[in-house]
C-alpha atoms as a PDB file:
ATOM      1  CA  UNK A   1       0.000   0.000   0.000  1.00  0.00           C
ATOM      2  CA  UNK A   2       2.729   2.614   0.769  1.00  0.00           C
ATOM      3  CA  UNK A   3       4.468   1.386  -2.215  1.00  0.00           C
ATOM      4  CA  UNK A   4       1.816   2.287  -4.649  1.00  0.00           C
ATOM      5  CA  UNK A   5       1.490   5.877  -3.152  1.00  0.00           C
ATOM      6  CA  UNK A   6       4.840   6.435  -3.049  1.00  0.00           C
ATOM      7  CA  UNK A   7       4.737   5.697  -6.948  1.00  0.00           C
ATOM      8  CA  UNK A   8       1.506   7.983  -7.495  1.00  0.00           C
ATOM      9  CA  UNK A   9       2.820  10.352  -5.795  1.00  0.00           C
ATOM     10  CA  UNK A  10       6.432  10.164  -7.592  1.00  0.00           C
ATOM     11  CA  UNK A  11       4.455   9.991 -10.788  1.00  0.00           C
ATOM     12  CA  UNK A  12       2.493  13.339 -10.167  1.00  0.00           C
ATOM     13  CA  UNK A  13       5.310  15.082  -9.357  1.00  0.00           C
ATOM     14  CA  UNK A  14       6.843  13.985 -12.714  1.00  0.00           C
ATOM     15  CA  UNK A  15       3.807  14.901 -14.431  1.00  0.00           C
ATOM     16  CA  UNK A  16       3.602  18.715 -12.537  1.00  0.00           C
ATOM     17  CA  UNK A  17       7.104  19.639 -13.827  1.00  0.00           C
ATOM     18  CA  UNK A  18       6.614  17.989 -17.111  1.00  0.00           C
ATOM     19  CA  UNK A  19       3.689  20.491 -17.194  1.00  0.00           C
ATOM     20  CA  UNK A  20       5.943  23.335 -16.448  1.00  0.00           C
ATOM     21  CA  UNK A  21       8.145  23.019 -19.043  1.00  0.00           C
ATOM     22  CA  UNK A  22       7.839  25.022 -21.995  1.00  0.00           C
ATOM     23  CA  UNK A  23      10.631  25.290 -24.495  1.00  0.00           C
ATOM     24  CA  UNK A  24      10.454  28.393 -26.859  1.00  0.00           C
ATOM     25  CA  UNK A  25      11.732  28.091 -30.342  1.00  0.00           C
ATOM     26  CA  UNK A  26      11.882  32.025 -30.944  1.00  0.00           C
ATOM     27  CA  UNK A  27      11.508  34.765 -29.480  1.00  0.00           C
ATOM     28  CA  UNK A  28       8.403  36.598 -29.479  1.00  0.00           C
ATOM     29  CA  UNK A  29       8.152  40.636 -28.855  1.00  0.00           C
ATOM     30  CA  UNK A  30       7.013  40.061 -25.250  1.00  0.00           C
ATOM     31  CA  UNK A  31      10.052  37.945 -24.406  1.00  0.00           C
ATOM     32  CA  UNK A  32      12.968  38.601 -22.617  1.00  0.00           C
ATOM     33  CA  UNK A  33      16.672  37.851 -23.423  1.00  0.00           C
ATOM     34  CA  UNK A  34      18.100  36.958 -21.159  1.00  0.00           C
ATOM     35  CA  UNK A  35      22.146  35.294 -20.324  1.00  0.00           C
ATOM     36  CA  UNK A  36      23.526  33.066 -17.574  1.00  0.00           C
ATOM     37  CA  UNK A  37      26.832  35.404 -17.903  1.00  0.00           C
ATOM     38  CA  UNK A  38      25.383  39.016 -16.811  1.00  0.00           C
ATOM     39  CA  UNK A  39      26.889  41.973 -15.511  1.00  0.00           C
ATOM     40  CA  UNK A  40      25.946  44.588 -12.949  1.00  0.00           C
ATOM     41  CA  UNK A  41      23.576  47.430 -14.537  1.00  0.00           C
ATOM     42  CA  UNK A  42      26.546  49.689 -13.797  1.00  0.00           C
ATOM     43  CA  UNK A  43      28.444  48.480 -16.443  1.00  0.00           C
ATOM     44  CA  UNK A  44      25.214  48.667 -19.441  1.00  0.00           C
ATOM     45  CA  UNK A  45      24.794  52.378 -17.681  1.00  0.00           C
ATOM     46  CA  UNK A  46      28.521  53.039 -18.458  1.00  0.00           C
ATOM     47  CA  UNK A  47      28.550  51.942 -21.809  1.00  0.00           C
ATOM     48  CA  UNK A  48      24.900  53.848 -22.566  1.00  0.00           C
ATOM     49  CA  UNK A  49      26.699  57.206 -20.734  1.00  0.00           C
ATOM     50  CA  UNK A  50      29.371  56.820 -22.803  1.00  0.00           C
ATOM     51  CA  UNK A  51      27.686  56.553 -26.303  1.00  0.00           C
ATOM     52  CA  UNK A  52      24.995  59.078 -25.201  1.00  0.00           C
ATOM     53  CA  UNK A  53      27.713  61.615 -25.250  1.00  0.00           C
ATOM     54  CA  UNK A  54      29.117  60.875 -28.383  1.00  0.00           C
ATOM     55  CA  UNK A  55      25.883  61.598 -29.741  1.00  0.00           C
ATOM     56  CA  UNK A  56      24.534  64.240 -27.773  1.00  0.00           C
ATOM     57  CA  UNK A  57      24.528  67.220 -29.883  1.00  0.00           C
ATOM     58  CA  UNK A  58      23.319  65.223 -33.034  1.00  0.00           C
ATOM     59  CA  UNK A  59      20.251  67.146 -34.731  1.00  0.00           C
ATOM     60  CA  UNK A  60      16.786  65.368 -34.737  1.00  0.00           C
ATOM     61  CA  UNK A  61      15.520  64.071 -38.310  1.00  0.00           C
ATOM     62  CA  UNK A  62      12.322  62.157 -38.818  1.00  0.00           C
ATOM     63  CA  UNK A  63      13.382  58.899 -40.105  1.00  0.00           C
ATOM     64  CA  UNK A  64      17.388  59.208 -39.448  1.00  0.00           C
ATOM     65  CA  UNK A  65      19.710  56.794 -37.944  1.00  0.00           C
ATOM     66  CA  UNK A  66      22.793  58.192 -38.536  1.00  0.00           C
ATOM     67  CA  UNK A  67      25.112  60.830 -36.473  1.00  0.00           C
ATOM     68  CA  UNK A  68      23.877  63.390 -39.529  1.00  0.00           C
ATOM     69  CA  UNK A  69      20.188  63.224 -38.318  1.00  0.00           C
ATOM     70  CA  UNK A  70      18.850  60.514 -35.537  1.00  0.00           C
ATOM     71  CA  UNK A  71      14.783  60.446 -34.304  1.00  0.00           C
ATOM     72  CA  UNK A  72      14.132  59.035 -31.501  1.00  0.00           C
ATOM     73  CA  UNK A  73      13.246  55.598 -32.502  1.00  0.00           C
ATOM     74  CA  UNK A  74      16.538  55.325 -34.497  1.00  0.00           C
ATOM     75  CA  UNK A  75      18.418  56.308 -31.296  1.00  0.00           C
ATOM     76  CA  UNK A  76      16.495  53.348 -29.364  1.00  0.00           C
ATOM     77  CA  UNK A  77      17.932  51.437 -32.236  1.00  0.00           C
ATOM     78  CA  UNK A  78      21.298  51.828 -32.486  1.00  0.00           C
ATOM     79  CA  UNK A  79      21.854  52.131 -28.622  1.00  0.00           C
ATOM     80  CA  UNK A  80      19.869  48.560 -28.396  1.00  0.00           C
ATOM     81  CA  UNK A  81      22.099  47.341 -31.293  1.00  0.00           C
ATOM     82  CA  UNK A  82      25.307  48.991 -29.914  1.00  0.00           C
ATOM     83  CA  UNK A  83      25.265  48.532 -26.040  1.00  0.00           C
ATOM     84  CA  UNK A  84      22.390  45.741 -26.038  1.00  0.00           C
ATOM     85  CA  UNK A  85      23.177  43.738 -28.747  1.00  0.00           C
ATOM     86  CA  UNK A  86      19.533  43.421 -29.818  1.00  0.00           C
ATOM     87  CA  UNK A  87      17.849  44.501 -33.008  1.00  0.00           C
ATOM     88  CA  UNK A  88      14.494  46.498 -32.695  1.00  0.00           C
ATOM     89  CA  UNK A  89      12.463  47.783 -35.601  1.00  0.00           C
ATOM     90  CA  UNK A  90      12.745  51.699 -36.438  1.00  0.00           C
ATOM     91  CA  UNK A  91       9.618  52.569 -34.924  1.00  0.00           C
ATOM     92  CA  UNK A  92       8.042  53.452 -31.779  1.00  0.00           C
ATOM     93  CA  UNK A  93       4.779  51.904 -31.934  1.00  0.00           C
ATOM     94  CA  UNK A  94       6.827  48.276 -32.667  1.00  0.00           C
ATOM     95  CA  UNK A  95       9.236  49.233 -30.255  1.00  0.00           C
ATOM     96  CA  UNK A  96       6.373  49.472 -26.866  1.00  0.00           C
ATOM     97  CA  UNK A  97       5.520  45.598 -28.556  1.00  0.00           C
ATOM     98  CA  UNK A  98       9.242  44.296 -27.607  1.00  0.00           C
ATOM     99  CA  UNK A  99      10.112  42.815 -23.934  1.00  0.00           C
ATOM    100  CA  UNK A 100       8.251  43.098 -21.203  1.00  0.00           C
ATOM    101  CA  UNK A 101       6.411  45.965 -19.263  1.00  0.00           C
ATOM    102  CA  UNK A 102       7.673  47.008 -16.320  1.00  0.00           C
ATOM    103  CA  UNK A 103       6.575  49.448 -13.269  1.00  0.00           C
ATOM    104  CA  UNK A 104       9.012  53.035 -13.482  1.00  0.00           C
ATOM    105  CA  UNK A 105       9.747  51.980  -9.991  1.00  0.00           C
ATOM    106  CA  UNK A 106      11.696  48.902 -11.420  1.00  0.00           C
ATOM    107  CA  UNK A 107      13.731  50.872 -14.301  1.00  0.00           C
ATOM    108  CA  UNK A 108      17.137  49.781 -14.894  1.00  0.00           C
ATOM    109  CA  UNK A 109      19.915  50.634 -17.399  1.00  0.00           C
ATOM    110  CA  UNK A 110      18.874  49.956 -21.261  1.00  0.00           C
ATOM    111  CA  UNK A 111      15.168  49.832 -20.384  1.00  0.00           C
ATOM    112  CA  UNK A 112      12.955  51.666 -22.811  1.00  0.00           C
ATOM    113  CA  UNK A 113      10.892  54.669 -21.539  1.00  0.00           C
ATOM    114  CA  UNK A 114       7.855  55.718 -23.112  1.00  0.00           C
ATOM    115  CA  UNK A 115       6.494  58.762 -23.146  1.00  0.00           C
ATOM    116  CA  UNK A 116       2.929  60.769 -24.201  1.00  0.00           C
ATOM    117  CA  UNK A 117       4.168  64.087 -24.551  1.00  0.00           C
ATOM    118  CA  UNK A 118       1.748  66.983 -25.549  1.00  0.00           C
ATOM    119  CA  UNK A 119       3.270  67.886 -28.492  1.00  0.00           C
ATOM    120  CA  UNK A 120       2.978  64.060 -30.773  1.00  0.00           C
ATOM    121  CA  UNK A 121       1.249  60.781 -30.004  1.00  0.00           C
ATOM    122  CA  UNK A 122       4.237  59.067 -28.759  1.00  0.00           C
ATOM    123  CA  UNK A 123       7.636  59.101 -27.693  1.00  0.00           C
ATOM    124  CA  UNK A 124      11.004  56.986 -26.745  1.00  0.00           C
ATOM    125  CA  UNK A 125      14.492  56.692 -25.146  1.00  0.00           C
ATOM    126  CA  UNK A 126      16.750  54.777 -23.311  1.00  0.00           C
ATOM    127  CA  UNK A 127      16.881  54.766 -20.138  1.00  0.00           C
ATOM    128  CA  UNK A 128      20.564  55.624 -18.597  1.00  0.00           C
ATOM    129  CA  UNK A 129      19.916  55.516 -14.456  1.00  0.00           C
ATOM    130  CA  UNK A 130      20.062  57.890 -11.784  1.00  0.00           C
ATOM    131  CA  UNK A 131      16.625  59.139 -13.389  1.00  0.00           C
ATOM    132  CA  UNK A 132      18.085  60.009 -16.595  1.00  0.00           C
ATOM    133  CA  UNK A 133      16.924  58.593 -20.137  1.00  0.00           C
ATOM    134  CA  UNK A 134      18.663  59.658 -23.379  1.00  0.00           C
ATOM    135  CA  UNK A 135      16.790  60.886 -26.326  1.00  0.00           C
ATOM    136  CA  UNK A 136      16.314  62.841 -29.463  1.00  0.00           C
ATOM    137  CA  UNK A 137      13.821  65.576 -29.495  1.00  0.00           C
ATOM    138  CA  UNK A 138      12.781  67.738 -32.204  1.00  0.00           C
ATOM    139  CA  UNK A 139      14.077  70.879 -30.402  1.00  0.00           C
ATOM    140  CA  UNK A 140      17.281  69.878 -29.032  1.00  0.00           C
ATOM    141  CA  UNK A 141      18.813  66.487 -31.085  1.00  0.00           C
ATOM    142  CA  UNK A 142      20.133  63.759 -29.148  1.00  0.00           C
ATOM    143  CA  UNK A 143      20.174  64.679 -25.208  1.00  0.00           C
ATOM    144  CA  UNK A 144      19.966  63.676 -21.873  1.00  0.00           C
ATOM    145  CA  UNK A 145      16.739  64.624 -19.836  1.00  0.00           C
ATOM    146  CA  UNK A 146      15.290  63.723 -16.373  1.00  0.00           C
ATOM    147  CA  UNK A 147      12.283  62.163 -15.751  1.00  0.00           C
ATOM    148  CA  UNK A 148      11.818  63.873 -13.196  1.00  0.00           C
ATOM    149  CA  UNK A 149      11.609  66.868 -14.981  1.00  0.00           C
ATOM    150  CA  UNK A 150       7.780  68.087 -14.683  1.00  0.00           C
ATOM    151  CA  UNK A 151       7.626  67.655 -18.539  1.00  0.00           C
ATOM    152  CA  UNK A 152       8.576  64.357 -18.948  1.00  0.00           C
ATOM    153  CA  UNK A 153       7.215  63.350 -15.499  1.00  0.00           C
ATOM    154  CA  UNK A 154       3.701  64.300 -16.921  1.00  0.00           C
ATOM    155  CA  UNK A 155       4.498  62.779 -20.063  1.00  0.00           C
ATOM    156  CA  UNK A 156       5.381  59.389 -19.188  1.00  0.00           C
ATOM    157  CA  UNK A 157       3.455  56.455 -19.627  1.00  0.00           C
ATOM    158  CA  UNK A 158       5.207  53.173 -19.636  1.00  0.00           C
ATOM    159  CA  UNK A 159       8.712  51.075 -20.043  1.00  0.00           C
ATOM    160  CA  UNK A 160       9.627  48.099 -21.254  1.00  0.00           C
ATOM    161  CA  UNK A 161      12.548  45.823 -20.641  1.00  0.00           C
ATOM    162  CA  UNK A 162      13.798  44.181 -23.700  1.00  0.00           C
ATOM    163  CA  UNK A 163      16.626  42.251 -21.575  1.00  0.00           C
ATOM    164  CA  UNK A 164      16.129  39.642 -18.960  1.00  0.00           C
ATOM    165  CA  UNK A 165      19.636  40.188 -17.873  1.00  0.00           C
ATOM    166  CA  UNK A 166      22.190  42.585 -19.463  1.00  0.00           C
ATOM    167  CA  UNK A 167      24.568  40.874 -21.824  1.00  0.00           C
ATOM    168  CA  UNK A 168      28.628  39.690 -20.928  1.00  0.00           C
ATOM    169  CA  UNK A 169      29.926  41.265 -23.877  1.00  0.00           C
ATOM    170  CA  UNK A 170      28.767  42.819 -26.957  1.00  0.00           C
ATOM    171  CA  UNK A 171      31.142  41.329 -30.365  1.00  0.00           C
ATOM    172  CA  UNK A 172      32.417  44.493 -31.947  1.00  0.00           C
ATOM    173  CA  UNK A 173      30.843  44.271 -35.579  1.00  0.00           C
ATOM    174  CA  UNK A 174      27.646  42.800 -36.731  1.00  0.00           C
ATOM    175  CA  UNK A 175      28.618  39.490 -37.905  1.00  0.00           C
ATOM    176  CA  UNK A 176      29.854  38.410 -35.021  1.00  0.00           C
ATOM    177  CA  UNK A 177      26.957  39.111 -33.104  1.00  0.00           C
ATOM    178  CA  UNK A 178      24.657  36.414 -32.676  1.00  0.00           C
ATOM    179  CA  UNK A 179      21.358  36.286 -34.360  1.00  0.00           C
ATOM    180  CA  UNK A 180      18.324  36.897 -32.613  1.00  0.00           C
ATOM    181  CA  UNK A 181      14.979  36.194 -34.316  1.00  0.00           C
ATOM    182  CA  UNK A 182      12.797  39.339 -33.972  1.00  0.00           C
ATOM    183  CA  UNK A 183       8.913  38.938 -34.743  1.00  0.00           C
ATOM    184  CA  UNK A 184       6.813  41.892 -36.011  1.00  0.00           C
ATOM    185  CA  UNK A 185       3.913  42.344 -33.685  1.00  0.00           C
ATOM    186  CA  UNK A 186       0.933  42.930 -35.270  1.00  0.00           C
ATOM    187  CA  UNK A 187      -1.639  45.698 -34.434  1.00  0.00           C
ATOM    188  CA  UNK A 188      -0.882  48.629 -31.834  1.00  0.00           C
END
């Protein structure tokens, strides 16, 4: 008798974590990537500092991803690409459709923030720590704000992390980086 629920019990267990398991093939918009080999926030916020002031200064241009004319989702871009090693699309509605959603209580280096600000429908950056997101704005280019700042305090609205974990390293060119499925979420 204690044999046989031993077993059944053995065998539900089995059957419980079986249940659990769910291997993913891709990954989706709301996943996370995320690495067994991470390192501190400190370091991601050191590497976003440092790019954000190589391209603070650089003039805001609807569509632009270079250091001749960058909008905002083309900065989210390149500073995912650069720092994160992840490839988002060049757009801000896609953008919000990537990682997860997260409370602004819970922000960390390389999290996106999202913003409603009076003045268009939507808006993006990076966020660098210390209450400080980078971003290009119509009026000033690529800069550094606050979001504390009563603007873009009133303007907020959500952020998303798009990293489970920040990555070891990041290779130095493209091909060496390794491919990451992206999927194109549909609707907004």
């Amino acid at each position: 008798m204690y044999r046989s629920t031993y077993v059944f019990i053995v065998l539900i267990g089995v059957v419980c974590l079986a249940g659990c398991y769910a291997p993913q093939a891709l990954v989706t918009p709301t996943d996370t990537v995320s690495t067994t080999d991470a390192i501190p926030s400190a370091a991601i916020e050191s590497e976003l500092r440092t790019l954000a002031t190589a391209w603070q200064g650089t003039p805001h241009l609807e569509g632009g991803s270079s250091r001749s004319g960058i909008d905002a989702p083309g900065l989210v871009l390149v500073f995912a690409d650069q720092v994160l090693g992840i490839s988002l699309p060049h757009s801000t509605a896609r953008q919000l459709g990537f990682g997860e959603e997260i409370p602004r209580s819970s922000l960390i280096p390389g999290d996106i923030v999202c913003f409603r600000p009076t003045s268009m429908p939507r808006h993006v950056g990076i966020y660098l720590g210390s209450r400080e997101f980078v971003h290009s704005w119509p009026d000033d280019g690529v800069s550094i704000a606050r979001l504390d700042d009563p603007y873009w305090n009133g303007a907020y609205w959500a952020a998303r992390r798009v990293l489970g974990e920040p990555l070891v390293s990041t290779p130095a060119t493209p091909e060496e980086r390794p491919s990451r499925p992206t999927r194109r979420r549909v609707g907004w």
